[in-house]
N, C-alpha and C. Protein backbone atom coordinates (compact mmCIF):
# COMPACT_ATOMS: atom_id res chain seq x y z
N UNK A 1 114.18 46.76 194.73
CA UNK A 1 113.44 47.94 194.38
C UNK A 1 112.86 47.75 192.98
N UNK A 2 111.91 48.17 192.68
CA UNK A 2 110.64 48.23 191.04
C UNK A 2 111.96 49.44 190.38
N UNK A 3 111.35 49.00 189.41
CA UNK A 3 111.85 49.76 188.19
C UNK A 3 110.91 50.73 188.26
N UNK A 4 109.88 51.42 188.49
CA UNK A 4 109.11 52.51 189.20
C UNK A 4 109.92 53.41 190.49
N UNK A 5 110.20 52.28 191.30
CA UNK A 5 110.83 53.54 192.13
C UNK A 5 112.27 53.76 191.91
N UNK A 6 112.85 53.36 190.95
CA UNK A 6 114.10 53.65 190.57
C UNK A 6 114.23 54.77 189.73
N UNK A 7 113.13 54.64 188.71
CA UNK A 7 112.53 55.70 187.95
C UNK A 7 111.99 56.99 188.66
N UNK A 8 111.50 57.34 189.67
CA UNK A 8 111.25 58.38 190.20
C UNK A 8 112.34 58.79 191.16
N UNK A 9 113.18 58.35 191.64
CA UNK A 9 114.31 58.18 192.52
C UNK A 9 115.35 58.80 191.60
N UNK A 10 115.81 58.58 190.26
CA UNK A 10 116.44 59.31 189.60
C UNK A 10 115.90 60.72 189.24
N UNK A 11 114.82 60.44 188.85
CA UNK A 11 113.60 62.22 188.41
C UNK A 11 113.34 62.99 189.37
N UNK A 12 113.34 62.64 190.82
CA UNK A 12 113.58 63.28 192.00
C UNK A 12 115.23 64.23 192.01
N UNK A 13 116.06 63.01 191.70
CA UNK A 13 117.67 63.65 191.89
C UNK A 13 117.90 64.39 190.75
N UNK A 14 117.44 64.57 189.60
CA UNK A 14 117.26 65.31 188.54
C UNK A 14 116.63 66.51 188.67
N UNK A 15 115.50 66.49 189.37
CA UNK A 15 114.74 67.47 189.62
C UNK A 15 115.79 68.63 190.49
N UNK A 16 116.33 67.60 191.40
CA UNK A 16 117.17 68.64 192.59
C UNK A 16 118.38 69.14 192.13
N UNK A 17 119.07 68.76 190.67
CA UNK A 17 120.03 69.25 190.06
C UNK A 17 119.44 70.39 189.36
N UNK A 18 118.51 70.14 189.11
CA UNK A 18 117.59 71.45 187.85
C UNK A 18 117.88 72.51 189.08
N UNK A 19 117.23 71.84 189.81
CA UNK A 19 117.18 73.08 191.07
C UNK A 19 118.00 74.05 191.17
N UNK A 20 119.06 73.58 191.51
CA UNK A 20 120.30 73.80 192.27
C UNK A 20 120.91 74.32 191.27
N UNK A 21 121.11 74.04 190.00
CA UNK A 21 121.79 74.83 188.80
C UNK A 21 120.77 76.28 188.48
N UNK A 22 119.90 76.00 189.00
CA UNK A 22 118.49 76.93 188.37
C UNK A 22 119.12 78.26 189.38
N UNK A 23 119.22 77.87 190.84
CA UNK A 23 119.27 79.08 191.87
C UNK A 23 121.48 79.09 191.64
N UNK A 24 121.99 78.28 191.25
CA UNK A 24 123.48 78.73 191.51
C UNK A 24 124.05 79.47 190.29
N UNK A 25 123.32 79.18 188.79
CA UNK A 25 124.15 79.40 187.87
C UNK A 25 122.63 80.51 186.79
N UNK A 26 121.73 80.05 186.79
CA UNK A 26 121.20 80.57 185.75
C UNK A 26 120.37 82.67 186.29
N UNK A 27 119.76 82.28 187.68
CA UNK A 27 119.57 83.32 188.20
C UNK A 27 119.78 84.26 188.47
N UNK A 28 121.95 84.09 188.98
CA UNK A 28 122.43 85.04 189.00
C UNK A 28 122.63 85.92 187.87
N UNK A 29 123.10 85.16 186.53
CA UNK A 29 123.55 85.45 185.32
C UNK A 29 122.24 86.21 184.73
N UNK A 30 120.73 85.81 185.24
CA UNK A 30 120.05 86.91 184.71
C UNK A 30 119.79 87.96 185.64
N UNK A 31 119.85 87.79 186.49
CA UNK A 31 120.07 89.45 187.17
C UNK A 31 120.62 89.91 186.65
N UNK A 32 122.42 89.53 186.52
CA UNK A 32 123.44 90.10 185.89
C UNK A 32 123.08 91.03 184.35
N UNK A 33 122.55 90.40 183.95
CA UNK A 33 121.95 90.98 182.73
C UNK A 33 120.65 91.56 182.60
N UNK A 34 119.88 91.18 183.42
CA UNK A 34 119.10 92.46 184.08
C UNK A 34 119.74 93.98 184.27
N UNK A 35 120.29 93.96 185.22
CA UNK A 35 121.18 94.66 185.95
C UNK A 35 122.19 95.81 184.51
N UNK A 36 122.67 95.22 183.94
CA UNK A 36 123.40 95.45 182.50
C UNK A 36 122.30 96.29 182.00
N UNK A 37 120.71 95.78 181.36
CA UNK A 37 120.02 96.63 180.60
C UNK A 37 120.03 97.20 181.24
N UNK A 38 119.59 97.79 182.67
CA UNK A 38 118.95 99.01 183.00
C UNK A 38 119.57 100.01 183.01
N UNK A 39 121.16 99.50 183.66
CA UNK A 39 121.95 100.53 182.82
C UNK A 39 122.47 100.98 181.67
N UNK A 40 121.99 100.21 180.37
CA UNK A 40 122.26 100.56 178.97
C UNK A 40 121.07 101.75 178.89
N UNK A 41 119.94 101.24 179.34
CA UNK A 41 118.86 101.50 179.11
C UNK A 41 118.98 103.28 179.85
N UNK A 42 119.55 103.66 181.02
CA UNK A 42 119.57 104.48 181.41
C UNK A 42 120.76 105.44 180.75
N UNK A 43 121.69 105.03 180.22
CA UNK A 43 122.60 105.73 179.51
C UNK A 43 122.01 106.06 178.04
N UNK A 44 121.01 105.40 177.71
CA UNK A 44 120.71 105.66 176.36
C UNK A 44 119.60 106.81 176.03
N UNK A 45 118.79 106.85 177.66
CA UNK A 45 117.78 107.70 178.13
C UNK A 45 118.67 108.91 178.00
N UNK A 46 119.75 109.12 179.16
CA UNK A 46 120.69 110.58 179.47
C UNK A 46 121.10 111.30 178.02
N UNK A 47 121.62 110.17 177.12
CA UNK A 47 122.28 110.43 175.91
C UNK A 47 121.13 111.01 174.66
N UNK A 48 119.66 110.41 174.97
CA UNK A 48 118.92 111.14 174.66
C UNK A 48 118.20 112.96 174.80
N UNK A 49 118.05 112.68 175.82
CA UNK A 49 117.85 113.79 176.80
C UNK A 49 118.53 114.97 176.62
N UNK A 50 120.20 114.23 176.40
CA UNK A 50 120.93 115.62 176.26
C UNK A 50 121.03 115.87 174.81
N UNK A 51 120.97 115.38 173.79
CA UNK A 51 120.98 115.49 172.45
C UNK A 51 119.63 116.42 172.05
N UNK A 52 118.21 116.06 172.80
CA UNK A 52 116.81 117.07 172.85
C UNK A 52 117.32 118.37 173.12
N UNK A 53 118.07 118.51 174.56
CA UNK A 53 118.30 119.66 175.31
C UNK A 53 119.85 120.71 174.36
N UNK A 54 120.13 119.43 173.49
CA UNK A 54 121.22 120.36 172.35
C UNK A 54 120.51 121.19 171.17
N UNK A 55 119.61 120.29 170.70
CA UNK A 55 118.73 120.52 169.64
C UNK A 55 118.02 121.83 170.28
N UNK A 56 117.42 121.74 171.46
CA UNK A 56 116.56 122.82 171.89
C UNK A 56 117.11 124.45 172.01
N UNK A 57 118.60 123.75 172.65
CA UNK A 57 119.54 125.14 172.29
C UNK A 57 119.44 125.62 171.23
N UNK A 58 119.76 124.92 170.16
CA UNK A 58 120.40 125.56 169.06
C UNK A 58 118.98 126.31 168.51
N UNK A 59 117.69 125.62 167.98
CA UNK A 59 116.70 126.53 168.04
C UNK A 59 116.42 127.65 168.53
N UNK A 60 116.69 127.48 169.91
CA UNK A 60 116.45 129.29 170.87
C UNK A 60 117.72 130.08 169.93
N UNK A 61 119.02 129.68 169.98
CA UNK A 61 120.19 130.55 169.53
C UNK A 61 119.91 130.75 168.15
N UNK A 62 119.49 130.33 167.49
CA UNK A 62 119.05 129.95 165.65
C UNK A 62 118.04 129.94 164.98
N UNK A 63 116.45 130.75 165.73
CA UNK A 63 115.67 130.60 164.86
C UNK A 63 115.38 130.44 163.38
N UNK A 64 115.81 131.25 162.84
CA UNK A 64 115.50 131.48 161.79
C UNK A 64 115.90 130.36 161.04
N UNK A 65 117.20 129.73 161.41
CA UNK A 65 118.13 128.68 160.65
C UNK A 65 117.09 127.66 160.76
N UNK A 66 116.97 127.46 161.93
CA UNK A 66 116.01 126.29 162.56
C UNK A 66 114.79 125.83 161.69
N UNK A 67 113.83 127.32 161.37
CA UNK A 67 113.09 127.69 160.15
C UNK A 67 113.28 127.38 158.93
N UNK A 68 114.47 127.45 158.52
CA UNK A 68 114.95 127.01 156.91
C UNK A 68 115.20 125.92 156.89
N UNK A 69 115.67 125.21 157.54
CA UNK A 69 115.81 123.73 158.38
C UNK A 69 114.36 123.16 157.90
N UNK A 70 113.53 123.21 159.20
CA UNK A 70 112.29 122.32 159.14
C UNK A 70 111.48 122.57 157.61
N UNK A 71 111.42 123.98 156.90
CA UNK A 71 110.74 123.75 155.85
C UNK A 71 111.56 123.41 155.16
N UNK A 72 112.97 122.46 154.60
CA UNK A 72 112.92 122.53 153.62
C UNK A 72 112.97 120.85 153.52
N UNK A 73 113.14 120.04 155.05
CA UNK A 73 113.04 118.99 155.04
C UNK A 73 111.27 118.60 154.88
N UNK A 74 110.25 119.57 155.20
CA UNK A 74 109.06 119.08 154.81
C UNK A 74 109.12 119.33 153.57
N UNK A 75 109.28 119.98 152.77
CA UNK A 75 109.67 119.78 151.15
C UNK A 75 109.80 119.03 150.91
N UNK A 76 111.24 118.13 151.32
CA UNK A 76 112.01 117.19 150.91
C UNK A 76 110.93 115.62 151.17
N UNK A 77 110.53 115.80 152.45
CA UNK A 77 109.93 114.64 152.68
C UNK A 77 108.70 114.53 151.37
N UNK A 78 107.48 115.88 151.48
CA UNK A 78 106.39 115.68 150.53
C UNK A 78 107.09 115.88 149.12
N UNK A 79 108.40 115.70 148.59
CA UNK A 79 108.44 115.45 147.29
C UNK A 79 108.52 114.11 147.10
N UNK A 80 109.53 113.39 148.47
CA UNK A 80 109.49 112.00 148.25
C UNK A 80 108.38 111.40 148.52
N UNK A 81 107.66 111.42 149.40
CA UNK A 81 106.00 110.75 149.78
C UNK A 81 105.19 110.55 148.54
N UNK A 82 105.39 111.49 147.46
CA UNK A 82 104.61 111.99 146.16
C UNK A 82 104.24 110.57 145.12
């Protein structure tokens, strides 16, 4: 056999290890972690959501507070912006 087809005969069996590690070991592990964000990603959404829907309470129950609140942090912000 050439040193050519020995050379592609190995890069062939190389190729089919890439393969085979590609679909047994690397694919699953990114699903897996696929799989992981979407549920970080969805717990971080809920945990949002309900922190809006706390905030929103307390406004309806607290106007006025709510009021002394937002102006005094726009104060605070346009003294620092200055």
């Amino acid at each position: 056999m050439s040193a050519t087809g020995t050379i592609n005969d190995e890069l062939k069996a190389l190729r089919e290890q890439v393969d085979q590690l590609m679909a047994n070991r690397v694919n699953p592990a990114l699903s897996q972690i696929a799989d992981q964000a979407v549920g970080t990603a969805g717990s971080i959404r809920d945990a949002a959501q309900h922190q809006a829907d706390r905030a929103s309470s307390k406004v309806r129950d607290q106007p006025l507070v709510s009021v002394a609140i937002a102006a005094c942090a726009g104060f605070l912000l346009g003294r620092i912006t200055r």
